[in-house]
PDB file of N, CA and C in Angstrom:
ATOM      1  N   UNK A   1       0.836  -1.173   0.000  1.00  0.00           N
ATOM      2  CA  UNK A   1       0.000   0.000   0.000  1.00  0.00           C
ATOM      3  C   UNK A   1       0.885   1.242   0.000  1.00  0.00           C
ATOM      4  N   UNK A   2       0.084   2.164  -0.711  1.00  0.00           N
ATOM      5  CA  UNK A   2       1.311   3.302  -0.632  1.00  0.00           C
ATOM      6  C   UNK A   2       1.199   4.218   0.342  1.00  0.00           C
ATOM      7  N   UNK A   3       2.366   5.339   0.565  1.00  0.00           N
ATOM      8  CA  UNK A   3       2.377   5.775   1.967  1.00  0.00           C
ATOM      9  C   UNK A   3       1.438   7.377   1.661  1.00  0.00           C
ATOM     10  N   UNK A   4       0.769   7.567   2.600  1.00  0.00           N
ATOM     11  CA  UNK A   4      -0.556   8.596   3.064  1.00  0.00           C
ATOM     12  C   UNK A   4       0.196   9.823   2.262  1.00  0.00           C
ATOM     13  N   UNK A   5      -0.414  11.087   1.519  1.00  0.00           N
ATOM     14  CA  UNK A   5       0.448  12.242   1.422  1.00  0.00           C
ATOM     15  C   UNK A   5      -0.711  13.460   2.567  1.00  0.00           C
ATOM     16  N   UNK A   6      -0.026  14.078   3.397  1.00  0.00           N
ATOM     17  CA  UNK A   6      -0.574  14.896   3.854  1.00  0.00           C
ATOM     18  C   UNK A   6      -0.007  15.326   5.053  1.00  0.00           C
ATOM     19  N   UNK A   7      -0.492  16.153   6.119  1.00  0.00           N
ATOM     20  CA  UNK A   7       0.360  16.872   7.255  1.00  0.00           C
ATOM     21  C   UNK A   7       0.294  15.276   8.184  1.00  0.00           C
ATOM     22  N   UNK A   8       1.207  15.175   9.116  1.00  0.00           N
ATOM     23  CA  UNK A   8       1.593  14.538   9.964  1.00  0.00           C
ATOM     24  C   UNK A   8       0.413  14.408  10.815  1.00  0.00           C
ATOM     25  N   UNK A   9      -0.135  15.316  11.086  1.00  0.00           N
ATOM     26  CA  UNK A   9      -1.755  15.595  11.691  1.00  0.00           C
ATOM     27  C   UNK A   9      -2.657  14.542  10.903  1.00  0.00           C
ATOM     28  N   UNK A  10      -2.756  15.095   9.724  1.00  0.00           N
ATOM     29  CA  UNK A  10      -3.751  14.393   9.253  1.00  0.00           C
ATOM     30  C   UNK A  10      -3.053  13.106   8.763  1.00  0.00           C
ATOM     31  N   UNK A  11      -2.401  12.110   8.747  1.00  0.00           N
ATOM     32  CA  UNK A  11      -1.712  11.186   8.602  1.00  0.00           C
ATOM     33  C   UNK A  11      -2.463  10.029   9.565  1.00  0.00           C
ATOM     34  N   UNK A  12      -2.402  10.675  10.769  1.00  0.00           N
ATOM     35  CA  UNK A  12      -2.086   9.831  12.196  1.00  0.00           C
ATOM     36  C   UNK A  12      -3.479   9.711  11.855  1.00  0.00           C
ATOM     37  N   UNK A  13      -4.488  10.567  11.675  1.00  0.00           N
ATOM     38  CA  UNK A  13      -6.167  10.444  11.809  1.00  0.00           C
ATOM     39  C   UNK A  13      -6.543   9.517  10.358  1.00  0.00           C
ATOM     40  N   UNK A  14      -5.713   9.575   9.422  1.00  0.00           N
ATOM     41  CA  UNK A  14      -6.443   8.747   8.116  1.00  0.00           C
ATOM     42  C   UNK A  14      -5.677   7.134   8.499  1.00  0.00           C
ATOM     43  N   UNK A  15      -4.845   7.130   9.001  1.00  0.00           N
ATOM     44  CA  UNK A  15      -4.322   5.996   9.865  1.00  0.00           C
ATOM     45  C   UNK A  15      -5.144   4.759  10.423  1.00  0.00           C
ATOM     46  N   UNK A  16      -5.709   6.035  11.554  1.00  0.00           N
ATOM     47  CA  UNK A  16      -6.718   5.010  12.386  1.00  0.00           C
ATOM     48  C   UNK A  16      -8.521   5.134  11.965  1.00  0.00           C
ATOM     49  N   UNK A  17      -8.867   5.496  10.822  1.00  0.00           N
ATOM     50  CA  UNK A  17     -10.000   5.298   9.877  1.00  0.00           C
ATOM     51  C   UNK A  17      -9.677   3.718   9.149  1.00  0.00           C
ATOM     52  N   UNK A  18      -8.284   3.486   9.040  1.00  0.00           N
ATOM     53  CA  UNK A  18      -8.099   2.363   8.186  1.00  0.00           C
ATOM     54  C   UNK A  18      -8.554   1.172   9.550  1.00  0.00           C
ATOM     55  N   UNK A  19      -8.748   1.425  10.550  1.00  0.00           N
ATOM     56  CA  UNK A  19      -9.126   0.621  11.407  1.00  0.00           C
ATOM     57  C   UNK A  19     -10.327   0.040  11.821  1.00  0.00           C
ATOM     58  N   UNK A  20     -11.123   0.889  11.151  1.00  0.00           N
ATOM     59  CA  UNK A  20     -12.686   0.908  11.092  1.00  0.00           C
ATOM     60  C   UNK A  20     -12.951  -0.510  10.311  1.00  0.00           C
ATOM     61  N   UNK A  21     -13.477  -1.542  10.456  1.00  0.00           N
ATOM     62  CA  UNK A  21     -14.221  -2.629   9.774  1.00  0.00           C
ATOM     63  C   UNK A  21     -14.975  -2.553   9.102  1.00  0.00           C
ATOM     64  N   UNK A  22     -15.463  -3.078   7.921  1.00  0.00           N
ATOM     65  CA  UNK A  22     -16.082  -2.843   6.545  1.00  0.00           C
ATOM     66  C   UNK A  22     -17.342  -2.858   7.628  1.00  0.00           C
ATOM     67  N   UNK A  23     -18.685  -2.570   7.580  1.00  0.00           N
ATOM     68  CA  UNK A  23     -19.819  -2.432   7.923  1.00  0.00           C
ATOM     69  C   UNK A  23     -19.489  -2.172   9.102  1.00  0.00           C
ATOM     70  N   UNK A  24     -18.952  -0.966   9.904  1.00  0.00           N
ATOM     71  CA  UNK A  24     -18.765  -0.364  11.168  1.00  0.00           C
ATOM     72  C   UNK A  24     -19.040   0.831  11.118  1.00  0.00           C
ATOM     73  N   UNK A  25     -19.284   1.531  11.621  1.00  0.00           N
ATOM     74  CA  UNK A  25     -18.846   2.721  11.478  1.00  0.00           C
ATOM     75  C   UNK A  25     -18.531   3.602  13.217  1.00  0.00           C
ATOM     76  N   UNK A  26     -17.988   4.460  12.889  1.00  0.00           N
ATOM     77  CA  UNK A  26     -17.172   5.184  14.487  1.00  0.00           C
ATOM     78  C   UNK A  26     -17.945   6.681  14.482  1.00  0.00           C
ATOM     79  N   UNK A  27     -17.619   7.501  15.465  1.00  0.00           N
ATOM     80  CA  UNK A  27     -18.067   8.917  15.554  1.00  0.00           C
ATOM     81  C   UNK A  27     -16.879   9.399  15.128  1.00  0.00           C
ATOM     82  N   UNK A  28     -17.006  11.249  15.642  1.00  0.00           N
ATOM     83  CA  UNK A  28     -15.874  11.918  15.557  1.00  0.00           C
ATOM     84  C   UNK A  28     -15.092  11.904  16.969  1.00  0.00           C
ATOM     85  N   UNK A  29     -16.435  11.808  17.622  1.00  0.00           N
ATOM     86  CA  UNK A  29     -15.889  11.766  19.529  1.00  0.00           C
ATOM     87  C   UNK A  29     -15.039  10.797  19.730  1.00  0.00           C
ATOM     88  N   UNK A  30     -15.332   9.652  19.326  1.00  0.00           N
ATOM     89  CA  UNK A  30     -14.580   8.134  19.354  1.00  0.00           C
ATOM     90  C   UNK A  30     -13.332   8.237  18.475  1.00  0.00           C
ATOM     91  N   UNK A  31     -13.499   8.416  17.898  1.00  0.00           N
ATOM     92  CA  UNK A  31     -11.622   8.876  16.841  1.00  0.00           C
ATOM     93  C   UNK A  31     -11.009  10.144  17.622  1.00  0.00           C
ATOM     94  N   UNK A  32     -11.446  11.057  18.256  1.00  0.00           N
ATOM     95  CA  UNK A  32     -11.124  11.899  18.824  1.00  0.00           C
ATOM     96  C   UNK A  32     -10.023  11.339  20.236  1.00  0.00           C
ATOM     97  N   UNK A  33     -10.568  10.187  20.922  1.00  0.00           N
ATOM     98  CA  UNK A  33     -10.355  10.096  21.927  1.00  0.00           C
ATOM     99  C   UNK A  33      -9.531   8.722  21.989  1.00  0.00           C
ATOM    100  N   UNK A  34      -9.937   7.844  20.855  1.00  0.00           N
ATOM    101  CA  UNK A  34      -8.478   6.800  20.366  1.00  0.00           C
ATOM    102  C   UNK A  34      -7.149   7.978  20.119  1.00  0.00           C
ATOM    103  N   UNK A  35      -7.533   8.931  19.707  1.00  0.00           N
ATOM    104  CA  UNK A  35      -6.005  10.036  19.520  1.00  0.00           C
ATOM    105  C   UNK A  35      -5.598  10.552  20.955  1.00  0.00           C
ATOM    106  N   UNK A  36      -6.364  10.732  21.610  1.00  0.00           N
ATOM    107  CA  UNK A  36      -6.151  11.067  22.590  1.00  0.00           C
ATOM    108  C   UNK A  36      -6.039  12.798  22.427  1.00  0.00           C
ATOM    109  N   UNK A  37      -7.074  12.969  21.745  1.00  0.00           N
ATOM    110  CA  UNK A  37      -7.132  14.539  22.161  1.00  0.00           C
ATOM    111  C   UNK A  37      -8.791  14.454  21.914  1.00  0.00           C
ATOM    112  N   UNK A  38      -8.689  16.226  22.273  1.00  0.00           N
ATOM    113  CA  UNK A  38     -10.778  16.586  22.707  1.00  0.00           C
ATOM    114  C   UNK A  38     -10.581  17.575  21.659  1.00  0.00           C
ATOM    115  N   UNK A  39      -9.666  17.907  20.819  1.00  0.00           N
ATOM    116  CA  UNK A  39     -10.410  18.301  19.591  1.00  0.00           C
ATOM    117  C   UNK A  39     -11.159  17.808  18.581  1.00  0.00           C
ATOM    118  N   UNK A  40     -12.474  17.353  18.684  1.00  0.00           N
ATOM    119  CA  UNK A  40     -13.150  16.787  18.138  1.00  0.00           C
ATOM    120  C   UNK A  40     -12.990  17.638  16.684  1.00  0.00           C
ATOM    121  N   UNK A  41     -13.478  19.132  16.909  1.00  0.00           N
ATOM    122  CA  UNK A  41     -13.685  19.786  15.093  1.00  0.00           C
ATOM    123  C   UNK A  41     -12.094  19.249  14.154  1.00  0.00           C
ATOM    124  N   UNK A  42     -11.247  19.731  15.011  1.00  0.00           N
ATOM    125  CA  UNK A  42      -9.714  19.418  14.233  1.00  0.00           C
ATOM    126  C   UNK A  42     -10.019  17.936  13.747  1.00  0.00           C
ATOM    127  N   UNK A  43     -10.307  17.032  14.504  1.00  0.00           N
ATOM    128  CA  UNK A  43     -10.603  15.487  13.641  1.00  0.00           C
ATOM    129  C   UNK A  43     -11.542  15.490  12.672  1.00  0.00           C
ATOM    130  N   UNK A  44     -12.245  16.259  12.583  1.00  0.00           N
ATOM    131  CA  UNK A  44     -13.397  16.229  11.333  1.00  0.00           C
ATOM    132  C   UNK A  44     -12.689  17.293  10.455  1.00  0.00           C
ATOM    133  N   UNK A  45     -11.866  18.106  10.647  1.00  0.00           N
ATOM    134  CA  UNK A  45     -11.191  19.007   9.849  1.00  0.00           C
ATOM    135  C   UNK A  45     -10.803  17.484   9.404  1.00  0.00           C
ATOM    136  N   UNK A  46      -9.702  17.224   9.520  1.00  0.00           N
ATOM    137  CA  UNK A  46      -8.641  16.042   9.175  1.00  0.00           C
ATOM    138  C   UNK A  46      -9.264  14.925   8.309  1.00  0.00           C
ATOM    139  N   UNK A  47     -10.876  14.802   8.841  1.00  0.00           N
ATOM    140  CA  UNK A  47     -11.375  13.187   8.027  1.00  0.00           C
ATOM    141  C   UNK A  47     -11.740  14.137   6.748  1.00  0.00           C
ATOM    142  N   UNK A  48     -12.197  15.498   6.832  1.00  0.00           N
ATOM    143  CA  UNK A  48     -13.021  15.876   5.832  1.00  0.00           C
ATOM    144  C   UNK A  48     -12.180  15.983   4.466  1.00  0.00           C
ATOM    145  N   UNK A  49     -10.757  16.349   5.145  1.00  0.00           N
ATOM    146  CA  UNK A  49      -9.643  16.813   4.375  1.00  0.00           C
ATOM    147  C   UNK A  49      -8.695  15.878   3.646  1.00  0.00           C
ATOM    148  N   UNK A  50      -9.286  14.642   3.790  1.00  0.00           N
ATOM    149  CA  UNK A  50      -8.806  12.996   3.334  1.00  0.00           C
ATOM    150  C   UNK A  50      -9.046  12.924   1.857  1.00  0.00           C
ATOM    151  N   UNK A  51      -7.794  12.855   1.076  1.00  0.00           N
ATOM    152  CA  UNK A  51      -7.740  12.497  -0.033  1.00  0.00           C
ATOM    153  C   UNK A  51      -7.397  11.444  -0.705  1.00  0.00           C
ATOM    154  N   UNK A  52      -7.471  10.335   0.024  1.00  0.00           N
ATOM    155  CA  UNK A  52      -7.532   8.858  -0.547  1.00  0.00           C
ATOM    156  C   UNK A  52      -8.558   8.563  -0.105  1.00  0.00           C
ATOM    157  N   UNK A  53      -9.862   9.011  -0.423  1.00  0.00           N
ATOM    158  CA  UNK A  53     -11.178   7.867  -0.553  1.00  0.00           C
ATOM    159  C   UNK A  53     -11.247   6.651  -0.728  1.00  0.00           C
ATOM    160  N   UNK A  54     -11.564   6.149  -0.350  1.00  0.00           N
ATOM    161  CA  UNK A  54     -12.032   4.344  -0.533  1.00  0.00           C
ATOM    162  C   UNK A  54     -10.553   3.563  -0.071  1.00  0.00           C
ATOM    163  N   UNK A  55      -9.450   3.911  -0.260  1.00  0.00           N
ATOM    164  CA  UNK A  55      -8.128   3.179   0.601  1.00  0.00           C
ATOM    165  C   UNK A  55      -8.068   3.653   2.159  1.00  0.00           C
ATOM    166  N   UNK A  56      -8.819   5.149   2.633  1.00  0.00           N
ATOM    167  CA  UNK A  56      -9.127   5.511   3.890  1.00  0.00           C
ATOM    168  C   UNK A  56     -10.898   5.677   4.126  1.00  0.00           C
ATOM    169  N   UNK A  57     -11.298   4.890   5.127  1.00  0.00           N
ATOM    170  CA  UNK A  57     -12.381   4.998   4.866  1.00  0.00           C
ATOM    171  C   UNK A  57     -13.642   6.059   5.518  1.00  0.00           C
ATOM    172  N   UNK A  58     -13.118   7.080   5.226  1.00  0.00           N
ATOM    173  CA  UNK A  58     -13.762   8.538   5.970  1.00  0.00           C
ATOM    174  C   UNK A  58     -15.193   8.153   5.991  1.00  0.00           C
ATOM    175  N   UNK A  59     -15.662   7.560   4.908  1.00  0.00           N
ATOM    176  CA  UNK A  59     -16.987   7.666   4.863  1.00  0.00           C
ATOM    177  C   UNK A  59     -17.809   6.727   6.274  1.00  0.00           C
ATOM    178  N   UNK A  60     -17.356   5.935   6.798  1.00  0.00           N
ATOM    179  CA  UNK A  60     -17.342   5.544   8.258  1.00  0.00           C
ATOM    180  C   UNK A  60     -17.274   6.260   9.394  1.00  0.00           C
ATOM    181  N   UNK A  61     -17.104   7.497   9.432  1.00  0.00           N
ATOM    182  CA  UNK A  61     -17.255   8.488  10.118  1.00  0.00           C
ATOM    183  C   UNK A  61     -18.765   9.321  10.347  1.00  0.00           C
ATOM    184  N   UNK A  62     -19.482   8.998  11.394  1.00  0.00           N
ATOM    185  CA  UNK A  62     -21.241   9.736  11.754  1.00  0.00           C
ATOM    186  C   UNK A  62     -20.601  10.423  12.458  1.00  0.00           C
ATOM    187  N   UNK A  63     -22.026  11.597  13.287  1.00  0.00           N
ATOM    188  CA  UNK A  63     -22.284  12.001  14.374  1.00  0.00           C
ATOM    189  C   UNK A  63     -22.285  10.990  15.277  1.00  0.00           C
ATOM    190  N   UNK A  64     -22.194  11.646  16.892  1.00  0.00           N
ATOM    191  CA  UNK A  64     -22.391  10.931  17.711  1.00  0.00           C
ATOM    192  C   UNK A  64     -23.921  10.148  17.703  1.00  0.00           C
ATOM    193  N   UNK A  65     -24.673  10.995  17.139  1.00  0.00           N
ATOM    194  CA  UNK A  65     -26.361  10.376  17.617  1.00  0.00           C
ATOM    195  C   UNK A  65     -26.844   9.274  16.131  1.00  0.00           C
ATOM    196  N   UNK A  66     -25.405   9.137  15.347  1.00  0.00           N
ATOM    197  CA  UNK A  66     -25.889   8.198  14.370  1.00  0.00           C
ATOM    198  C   UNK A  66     -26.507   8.945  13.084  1.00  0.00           C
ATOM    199  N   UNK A  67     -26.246  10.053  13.053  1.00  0.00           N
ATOM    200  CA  UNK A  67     -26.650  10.753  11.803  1.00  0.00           C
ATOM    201  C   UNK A  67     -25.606  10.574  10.965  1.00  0.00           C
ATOM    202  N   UNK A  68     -25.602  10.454   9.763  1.00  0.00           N
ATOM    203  CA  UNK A  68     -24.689   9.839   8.878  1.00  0.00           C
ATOM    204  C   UNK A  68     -23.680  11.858   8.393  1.00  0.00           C
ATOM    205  N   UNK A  69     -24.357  13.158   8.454  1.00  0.00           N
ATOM    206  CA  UNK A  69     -23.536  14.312   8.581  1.00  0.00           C
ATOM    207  C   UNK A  69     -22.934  14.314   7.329  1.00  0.00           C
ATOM    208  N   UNK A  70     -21.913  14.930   7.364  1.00  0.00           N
ATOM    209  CA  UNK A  70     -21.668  15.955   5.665  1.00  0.00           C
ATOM    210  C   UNK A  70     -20.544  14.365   5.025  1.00  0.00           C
ATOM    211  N   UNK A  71     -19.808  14.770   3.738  1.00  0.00           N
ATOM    212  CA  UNK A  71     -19.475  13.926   3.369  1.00  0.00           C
ATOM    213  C   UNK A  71     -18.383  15.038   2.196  1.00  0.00           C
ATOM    214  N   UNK A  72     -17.385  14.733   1.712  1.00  0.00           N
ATOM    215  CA  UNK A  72     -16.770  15.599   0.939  1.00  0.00           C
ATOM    216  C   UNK A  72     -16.089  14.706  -0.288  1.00  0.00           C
ATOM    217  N   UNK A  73     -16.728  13.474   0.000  1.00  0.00           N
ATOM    218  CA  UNK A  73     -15.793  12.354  -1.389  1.00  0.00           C
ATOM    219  C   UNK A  73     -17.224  12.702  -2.137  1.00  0.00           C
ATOM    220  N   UNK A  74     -16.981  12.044  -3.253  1.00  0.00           N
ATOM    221  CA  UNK A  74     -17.650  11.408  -4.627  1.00  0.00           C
ATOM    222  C   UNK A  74     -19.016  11.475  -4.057  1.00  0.00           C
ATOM    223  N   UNK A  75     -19.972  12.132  -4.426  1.00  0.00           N
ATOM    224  CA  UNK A  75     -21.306  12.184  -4.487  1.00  0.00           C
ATOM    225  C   UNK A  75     -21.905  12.825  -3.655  1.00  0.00           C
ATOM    226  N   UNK A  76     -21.198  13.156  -2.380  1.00  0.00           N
ATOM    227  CA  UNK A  76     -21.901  14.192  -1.138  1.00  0.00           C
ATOM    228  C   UNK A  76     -22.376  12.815  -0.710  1.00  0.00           C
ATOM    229  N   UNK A  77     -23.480  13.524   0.814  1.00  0.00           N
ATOM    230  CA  UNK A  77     -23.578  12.448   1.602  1.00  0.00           C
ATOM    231  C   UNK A  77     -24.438  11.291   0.683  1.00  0.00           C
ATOM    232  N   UNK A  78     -25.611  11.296  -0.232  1.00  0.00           N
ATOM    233  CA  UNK A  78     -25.526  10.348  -1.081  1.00  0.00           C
ATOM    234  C   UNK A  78     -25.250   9.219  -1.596  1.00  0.00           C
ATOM    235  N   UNK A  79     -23.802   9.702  -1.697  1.00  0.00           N
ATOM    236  CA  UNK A  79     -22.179   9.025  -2.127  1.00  0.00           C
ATOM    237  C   UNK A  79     -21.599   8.296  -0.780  1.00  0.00           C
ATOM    238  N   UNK A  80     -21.848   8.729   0.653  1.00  0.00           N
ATOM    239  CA  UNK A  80     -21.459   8.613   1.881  1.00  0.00           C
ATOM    240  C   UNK A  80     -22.531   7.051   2.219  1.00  0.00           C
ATOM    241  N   UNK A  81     -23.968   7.525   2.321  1.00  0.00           N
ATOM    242  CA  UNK A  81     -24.574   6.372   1.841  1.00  0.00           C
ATOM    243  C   UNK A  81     -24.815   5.717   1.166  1.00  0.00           C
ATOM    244  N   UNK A  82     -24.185   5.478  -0.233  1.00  0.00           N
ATOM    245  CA  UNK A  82     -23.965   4.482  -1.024  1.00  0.00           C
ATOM    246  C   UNK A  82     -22.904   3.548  -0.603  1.00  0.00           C
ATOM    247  N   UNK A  83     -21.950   4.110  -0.124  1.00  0.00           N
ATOM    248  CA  UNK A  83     -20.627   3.204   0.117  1.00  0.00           C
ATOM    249  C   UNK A  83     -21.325   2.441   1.668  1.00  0.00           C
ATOM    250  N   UNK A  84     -21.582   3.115   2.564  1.00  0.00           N
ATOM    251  CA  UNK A  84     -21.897   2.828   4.037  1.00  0.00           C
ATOM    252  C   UNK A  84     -22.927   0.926   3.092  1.00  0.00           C
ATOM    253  N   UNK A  85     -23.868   1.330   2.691  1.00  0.00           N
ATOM    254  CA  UNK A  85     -25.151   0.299   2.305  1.00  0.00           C
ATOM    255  C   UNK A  85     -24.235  -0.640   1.697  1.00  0.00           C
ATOM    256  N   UNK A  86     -23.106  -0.029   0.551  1.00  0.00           N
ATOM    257  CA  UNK A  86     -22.108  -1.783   0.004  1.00  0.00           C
ATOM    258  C   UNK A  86     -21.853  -2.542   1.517  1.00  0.00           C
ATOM    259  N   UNK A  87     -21.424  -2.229   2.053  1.00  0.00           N
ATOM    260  CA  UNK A  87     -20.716  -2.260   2.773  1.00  0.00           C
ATOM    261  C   UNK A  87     -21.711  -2.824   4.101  1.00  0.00           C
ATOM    262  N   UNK A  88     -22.866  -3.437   4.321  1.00  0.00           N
ATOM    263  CA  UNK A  88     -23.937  -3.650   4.908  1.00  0.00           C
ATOM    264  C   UNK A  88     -24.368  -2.905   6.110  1.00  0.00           C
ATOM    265  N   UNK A  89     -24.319  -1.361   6.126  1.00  0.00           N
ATOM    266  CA  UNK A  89     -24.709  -1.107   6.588  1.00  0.00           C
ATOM    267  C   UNK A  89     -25.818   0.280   6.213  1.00  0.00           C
ATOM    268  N   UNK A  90     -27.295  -0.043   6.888  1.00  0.00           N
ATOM    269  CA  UNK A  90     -28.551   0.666   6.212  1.00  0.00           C
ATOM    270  C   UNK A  90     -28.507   2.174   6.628  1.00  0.00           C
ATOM    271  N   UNK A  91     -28.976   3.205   6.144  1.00  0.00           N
ATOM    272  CA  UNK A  91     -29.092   4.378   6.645  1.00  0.00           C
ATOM    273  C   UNK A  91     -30.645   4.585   6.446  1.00  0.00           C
ATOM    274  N   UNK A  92     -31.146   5.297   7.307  1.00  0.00           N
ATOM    275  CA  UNK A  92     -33.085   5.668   7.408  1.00  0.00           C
ATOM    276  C   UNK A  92     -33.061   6.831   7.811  1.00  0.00           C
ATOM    277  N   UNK A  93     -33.233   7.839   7.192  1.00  0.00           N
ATOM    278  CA  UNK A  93     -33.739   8.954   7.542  1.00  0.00           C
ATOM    279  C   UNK A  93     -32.436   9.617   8.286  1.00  0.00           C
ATOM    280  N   UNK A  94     -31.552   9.475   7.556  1.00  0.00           N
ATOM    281  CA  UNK A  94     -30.140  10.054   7.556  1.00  0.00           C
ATOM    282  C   UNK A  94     -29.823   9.688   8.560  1.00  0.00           C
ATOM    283  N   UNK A  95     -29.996   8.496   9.717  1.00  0.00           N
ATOM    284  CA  UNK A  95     -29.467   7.860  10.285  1.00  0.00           C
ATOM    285  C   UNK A  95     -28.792   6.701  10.200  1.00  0.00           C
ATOM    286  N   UNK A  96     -27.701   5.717  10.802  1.00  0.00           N
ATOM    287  CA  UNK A  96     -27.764   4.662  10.658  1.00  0.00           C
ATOM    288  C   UNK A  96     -28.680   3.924  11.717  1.00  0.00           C
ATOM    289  N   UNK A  97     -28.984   3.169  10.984  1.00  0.00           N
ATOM    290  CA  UNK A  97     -29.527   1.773  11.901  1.00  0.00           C
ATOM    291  C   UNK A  97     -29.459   0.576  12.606  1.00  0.00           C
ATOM    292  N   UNK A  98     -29.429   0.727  13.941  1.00  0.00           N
ATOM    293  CA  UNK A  98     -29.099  -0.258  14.697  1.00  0.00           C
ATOM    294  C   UNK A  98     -27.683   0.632  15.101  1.00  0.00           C
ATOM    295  N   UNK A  99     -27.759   2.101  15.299  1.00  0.00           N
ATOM    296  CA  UNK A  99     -26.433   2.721  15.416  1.00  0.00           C
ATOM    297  C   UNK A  99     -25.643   2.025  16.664  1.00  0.00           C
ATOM    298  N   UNK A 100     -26.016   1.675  17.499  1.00  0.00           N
ATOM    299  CA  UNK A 100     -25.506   0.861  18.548  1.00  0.00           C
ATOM    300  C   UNK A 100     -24.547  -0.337  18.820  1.00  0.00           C
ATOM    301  N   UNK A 101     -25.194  -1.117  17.706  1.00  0.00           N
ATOM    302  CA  UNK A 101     -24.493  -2.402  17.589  1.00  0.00           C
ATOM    303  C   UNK A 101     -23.718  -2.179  15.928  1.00  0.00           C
ATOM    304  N   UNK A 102     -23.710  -0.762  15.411  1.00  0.00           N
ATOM    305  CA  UNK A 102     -22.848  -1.012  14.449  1.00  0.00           C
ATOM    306  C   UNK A 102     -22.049  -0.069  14.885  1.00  0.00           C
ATOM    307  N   UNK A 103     -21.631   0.777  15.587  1.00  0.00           N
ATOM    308  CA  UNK A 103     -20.493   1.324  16.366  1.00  0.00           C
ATOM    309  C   UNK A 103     -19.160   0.920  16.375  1.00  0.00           C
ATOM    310  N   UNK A 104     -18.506   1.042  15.968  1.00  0.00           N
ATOM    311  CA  UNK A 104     -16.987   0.364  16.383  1.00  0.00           C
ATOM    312  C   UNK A 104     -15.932   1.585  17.406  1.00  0.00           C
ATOM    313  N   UNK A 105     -15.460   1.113  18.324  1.00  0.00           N
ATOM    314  CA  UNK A 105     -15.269   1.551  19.067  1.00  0.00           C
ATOM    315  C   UNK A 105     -13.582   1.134  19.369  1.00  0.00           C
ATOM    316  N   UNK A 106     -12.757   1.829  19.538  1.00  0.00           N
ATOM    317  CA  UNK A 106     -11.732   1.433  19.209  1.00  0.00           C
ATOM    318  C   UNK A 106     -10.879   1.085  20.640  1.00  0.00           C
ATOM    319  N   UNK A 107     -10.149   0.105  20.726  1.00  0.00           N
ATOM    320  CA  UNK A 107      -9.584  -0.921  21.636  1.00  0.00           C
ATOM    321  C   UNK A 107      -8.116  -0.474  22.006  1.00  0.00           C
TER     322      UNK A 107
END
């Protein structure tokens, strides 16, 4: 695989997106706090600002309350729920579903 191009910042955060499991998905709070910082906006700066789509998988990134939220790859959020649904997981009413047990939460 080839190596990430971008700030050292955003490196470390497209890093641990590659950690996310195909039909998972994480918050911003929860990637926030595997980094070990409480800048939550700076991590959504960083996922939004991800330019390897589909080798990093930003689009695995909700709100905390399971709203699936903005999207900046290929199609807008749309595009955000198209990939999320390959990938078996449903979105309803710009939520995901079953946000609970599809959470991944990092170890």
């Amino acid at each position: 695989m080839r190596s990430l191009t971008g700030l050292p910042f955003q490196r470390t955060h497209w890093e641990a997106l590659k950690r996310i499991p195909k039909g998972k998905v994480t918050t911003y709070g929860d990637l926030a706090a595997y980094l070990g910082t409480k800048a939550v906006r700076a991590v959504g700066t960083a996922v939004g600002r991800n330019p390897h789509a589909l080798e990093v998988p930003f689009h695995r990134v909700v709100r905390s309350d399971g709203r699936v939220g903005s999207y900046s790859g290929e199609g807008g959020v749309r595009g955000k729920i198209a990939l999320l649904a390959s990938e078996g997981v449903q979105v309803r009413r710009g939520r995901v579903v079953d946000f609970p047990e599809k959470r991944h939460r990092f170890v």
